[in-house]
PDB file of N, CA and C in Angstrom:
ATOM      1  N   UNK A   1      15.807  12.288 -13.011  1.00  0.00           N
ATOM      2  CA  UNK A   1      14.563  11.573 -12.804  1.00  0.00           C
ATOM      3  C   UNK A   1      14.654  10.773 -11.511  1.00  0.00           C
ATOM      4  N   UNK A   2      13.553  10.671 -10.631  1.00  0.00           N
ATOM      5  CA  UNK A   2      13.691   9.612  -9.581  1.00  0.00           C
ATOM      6  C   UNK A   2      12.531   8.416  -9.842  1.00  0.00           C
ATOM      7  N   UNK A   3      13.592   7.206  -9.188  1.00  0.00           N
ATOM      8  CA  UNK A   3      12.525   6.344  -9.403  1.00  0.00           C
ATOM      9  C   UNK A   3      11.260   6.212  -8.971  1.00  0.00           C
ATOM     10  N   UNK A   4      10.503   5.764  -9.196  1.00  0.00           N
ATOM     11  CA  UNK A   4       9.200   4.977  -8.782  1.00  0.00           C
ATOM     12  C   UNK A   4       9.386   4.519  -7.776  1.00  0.00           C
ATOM     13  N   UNK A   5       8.298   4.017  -6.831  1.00  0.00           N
ATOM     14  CA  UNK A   5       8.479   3.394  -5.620  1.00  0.00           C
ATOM     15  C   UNK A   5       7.841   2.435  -5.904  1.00  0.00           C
ATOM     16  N   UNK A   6       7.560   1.206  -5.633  1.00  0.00           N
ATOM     17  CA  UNK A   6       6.581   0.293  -6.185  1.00  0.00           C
ATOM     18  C   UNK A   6       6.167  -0.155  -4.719  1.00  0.00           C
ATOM     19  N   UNK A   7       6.529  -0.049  -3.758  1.00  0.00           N
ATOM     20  CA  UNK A   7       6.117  -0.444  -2.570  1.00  0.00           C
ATOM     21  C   UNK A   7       5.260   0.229  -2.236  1.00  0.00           C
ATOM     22  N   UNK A   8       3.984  -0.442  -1.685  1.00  0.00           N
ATOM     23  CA  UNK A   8       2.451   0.162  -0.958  1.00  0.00           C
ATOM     24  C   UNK A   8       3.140   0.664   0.681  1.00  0.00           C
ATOM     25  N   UNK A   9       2.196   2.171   0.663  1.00  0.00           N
ATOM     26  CA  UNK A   9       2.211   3.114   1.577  1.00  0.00           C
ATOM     27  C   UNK A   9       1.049   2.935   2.331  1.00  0.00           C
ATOM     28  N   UNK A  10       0.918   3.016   3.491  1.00  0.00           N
ATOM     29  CA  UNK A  10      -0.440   3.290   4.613  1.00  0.00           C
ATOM     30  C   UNK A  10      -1.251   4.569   4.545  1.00  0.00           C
ATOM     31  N   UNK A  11      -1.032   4.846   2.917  1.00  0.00           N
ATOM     32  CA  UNK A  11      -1.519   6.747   2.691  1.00  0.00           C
ATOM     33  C   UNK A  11      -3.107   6.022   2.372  1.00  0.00           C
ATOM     34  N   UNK A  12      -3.971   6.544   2.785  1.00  0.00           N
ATOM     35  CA  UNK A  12      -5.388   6.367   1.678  1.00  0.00           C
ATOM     36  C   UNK A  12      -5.544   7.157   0.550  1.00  0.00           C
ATOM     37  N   UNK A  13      -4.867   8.383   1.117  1.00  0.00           N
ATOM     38  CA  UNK A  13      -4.876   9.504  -0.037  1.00  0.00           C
ATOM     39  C   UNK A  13      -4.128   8.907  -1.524  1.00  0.00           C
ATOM     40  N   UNK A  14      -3.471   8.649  -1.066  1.00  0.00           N
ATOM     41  CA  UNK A  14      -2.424   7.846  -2.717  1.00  0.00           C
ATOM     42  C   UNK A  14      -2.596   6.783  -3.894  1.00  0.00           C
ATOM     43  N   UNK A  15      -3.111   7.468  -4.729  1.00  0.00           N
ATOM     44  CA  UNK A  15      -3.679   6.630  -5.456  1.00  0.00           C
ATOM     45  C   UNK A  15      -3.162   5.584  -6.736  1.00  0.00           C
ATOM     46  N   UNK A  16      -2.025   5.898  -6.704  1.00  0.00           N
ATOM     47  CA  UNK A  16      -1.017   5.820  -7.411  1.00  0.00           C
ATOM     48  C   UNK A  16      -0.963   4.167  -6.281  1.00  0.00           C
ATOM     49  N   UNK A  17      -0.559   3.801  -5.172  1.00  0.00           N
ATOM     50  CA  UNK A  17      -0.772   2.494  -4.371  1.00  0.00           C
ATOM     51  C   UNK A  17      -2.100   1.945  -4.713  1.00  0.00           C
ATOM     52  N   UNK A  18      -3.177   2.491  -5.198  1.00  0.00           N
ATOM     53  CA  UNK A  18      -4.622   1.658  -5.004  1.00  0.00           C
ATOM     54  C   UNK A  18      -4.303   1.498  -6.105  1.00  0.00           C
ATOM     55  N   UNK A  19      -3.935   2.253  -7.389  1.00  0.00           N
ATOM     56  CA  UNK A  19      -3.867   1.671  -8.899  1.00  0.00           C
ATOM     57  C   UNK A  19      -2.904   0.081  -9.032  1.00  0.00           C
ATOM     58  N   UNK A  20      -2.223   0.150  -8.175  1.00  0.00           N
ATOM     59  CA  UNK A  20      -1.146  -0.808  -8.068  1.00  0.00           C
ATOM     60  C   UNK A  20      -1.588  -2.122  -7.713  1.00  0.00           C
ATOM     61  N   UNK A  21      -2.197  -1.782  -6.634  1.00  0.00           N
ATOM     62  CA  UNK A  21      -2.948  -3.179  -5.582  1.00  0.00           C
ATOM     63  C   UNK A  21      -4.043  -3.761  -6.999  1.00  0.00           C
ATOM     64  N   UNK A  22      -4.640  -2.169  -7.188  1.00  0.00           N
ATOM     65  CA  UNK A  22      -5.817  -3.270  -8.263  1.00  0.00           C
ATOM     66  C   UNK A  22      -5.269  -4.138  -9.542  1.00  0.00           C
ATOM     67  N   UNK A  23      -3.701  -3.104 -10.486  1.00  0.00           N
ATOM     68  CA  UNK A  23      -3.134  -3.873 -11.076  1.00  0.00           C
ATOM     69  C   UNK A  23      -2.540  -5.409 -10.909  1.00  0.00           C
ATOM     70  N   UNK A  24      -2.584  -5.297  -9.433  1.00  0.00           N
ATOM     71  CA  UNK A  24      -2.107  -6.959  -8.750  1.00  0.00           C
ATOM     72  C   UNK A  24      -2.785  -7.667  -8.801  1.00  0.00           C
ATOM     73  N   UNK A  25      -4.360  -7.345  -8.246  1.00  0.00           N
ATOM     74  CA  UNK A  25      -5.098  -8.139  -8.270  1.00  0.00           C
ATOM     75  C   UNK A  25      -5.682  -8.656 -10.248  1.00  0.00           C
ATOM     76  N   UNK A  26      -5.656  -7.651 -10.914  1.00  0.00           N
ATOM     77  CA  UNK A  26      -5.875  -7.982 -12.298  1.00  0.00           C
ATOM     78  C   UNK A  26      -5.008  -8.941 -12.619  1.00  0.00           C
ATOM     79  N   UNK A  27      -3.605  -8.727 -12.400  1.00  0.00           N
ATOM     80  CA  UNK A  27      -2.424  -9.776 -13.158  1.00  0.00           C
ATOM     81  C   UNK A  27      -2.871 -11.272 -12.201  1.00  0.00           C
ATOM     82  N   UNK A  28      -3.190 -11.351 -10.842  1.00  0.00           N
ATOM     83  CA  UNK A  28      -3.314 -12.869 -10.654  1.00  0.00           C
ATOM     84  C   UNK A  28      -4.662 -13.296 -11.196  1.00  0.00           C
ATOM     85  N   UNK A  29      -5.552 -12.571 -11.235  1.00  0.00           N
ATOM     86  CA  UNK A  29      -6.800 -13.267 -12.076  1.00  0.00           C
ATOM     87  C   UNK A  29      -6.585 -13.541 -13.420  1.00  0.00           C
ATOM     88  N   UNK A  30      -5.997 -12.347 -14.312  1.00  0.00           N
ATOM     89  CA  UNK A  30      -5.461 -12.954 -15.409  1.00  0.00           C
ATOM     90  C   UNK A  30      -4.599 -14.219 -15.596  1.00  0.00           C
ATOM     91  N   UNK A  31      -3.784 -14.143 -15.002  1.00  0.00           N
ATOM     92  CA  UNK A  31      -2.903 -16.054 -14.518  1.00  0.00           C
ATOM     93  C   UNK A  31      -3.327 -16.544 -14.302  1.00  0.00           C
ATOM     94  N   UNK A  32      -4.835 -16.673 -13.645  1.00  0.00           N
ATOM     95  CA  UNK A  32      -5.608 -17.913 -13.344  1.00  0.00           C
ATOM     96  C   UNK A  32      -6.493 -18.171 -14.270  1.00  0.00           C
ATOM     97  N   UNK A  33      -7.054 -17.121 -14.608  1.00  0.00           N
ATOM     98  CA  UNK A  33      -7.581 -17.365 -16.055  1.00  0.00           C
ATOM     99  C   UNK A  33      -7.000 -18.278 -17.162  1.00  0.00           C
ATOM    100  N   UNK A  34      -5.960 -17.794 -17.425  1.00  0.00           N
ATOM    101  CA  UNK A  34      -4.917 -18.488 -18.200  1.00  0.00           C
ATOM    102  C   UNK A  34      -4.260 -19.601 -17.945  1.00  0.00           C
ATOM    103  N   UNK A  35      -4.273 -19.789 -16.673  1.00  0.00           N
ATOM    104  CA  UNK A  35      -4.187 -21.383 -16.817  1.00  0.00           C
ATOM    105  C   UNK A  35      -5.649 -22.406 -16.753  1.00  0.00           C
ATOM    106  N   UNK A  36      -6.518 -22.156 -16.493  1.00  0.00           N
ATOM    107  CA  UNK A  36      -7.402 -22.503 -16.927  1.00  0.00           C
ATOM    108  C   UNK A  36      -8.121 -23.029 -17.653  1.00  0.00           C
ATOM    109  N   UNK A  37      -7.666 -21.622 -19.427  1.00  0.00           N
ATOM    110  CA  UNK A  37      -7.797 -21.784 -20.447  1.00  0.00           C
ATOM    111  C   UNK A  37      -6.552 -23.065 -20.843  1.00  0.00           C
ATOM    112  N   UNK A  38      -5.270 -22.986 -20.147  1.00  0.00           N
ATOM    113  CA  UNK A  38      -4.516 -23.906 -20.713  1.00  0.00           C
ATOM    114  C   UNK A  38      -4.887 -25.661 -20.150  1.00  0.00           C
ATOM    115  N   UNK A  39      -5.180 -25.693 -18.917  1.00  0.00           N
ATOM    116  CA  UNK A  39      -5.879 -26.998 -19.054  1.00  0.00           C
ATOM    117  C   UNK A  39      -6.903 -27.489 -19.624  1.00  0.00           C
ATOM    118  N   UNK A  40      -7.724 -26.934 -19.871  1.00  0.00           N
ATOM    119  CA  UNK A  40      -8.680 -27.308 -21.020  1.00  0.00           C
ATOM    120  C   UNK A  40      -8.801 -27.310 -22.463  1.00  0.00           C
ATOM    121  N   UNK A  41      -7.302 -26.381 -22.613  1.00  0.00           N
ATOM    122  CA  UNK A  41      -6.788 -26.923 -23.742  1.00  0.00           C
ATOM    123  C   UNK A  41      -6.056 -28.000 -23.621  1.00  0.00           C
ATOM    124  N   UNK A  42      -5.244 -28.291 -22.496  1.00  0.00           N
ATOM    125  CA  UNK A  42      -4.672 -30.010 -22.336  1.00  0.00           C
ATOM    126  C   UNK A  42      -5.541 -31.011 -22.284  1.00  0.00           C
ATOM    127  N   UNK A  43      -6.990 -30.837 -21.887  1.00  0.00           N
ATOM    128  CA  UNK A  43      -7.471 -32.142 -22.129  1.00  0.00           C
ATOM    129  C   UNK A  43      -8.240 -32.368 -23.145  1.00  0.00           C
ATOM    130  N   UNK A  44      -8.383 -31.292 -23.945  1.00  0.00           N
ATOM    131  CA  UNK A  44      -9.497 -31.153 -25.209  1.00  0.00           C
ATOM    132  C   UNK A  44      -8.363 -30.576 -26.246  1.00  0.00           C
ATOM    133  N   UNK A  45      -7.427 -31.308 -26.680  1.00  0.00           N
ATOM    134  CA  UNK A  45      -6.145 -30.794 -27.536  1.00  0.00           C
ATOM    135  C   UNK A  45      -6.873 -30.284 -28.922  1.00  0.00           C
ATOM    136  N   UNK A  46      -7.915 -31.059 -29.324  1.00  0.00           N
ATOM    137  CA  UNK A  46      -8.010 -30.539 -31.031  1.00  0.00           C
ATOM    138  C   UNK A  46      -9.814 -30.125 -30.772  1.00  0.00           C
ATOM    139  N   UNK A  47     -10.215 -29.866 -29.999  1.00  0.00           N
ATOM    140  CA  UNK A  47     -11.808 -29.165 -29.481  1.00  0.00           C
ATOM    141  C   UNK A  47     -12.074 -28.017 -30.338  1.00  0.00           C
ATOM    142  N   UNK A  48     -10.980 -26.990 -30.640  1.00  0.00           N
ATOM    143  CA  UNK A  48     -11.107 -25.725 -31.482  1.00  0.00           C
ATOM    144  C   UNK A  48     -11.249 -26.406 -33.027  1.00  0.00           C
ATOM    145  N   UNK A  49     -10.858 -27.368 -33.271  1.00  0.00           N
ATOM    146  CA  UNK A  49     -10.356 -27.860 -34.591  1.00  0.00           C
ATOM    147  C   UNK A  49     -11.725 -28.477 -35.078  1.00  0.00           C
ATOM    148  N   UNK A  50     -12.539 -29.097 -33.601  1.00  0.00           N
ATOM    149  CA  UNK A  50     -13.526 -29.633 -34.451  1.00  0.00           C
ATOM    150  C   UNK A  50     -14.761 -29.069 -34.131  1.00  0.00           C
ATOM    151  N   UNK A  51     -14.752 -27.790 -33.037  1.00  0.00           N
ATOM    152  CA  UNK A  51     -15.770 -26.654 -33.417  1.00  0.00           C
ATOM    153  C   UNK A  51     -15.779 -26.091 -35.017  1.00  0.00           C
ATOM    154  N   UNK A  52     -14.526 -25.703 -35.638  1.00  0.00           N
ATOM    155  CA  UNK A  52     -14.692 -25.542 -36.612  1.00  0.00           C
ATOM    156  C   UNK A  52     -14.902 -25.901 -37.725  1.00  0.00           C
ATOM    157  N   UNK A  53     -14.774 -27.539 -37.829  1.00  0.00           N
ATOM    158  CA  UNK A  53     -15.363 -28.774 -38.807  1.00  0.00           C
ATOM    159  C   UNK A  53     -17.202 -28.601 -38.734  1.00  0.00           C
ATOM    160  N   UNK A  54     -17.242 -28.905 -37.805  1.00  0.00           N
ATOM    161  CA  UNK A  54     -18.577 -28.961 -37.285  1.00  0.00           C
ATOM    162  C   UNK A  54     -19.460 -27.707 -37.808  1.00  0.00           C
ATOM    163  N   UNK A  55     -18.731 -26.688 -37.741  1.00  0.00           N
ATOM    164  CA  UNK A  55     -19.687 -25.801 -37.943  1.00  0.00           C
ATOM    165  C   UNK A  55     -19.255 -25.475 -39.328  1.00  0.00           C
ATOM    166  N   UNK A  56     -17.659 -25.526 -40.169  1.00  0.00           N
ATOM    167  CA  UNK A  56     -18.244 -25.789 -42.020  1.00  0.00           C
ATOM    168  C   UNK A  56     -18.928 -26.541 -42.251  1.00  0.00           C
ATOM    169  N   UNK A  57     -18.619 -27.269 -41.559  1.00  0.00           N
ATOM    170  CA  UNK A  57     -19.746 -28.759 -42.467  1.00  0.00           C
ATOM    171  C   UNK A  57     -21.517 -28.674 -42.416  1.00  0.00           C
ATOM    172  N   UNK A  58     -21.853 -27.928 -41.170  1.00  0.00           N
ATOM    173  CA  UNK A  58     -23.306 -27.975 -41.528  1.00  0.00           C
ATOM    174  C   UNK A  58     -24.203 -27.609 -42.633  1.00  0.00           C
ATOM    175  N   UNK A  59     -25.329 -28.463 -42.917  1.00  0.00           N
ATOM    176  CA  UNK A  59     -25.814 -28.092 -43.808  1.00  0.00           C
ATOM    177  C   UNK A  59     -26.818 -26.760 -43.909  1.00  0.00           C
ATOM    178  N   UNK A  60     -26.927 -25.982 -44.878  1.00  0.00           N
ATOM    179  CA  UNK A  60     -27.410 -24.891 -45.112  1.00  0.00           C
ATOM    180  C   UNK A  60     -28.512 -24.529 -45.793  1.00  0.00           C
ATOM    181  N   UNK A  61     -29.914 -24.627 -45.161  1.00  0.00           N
ATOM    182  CA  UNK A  61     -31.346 -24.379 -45.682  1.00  0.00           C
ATOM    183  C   UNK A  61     -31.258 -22.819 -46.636  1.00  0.00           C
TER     184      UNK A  61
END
């Protein structure tokens, strides 16, 4: 078997490099996403806890 190359080529033809670049760009948006989600879980620590109070507790016509 030979390895993979993971290093981007100056080919346009190669698509196997554009799948890569776009996988890159997915993984840093996902990380930013995710931290995101984690600061706003640092400043709103129990926010999920009392969306869900809030919404058993309402009353029901």
């Amino acid at each position: 078997m030979t390895p993979t190359n993971k290093t981007l080529k100056n080919n346009k033809n190669n698509y196997q490099d554009e799948a890569l670049k776009l996988l890159k760009e997915v993984d840093q948006k996902l990380d930013y996403i995710i931290k995101l989600l984690r600061e706003e879980e640092y400043k709103y620590p129990f926010h999920n806890y009392y969306l869900e109070t809030f919404e058993n507790n309402e009353p029901k016509n």
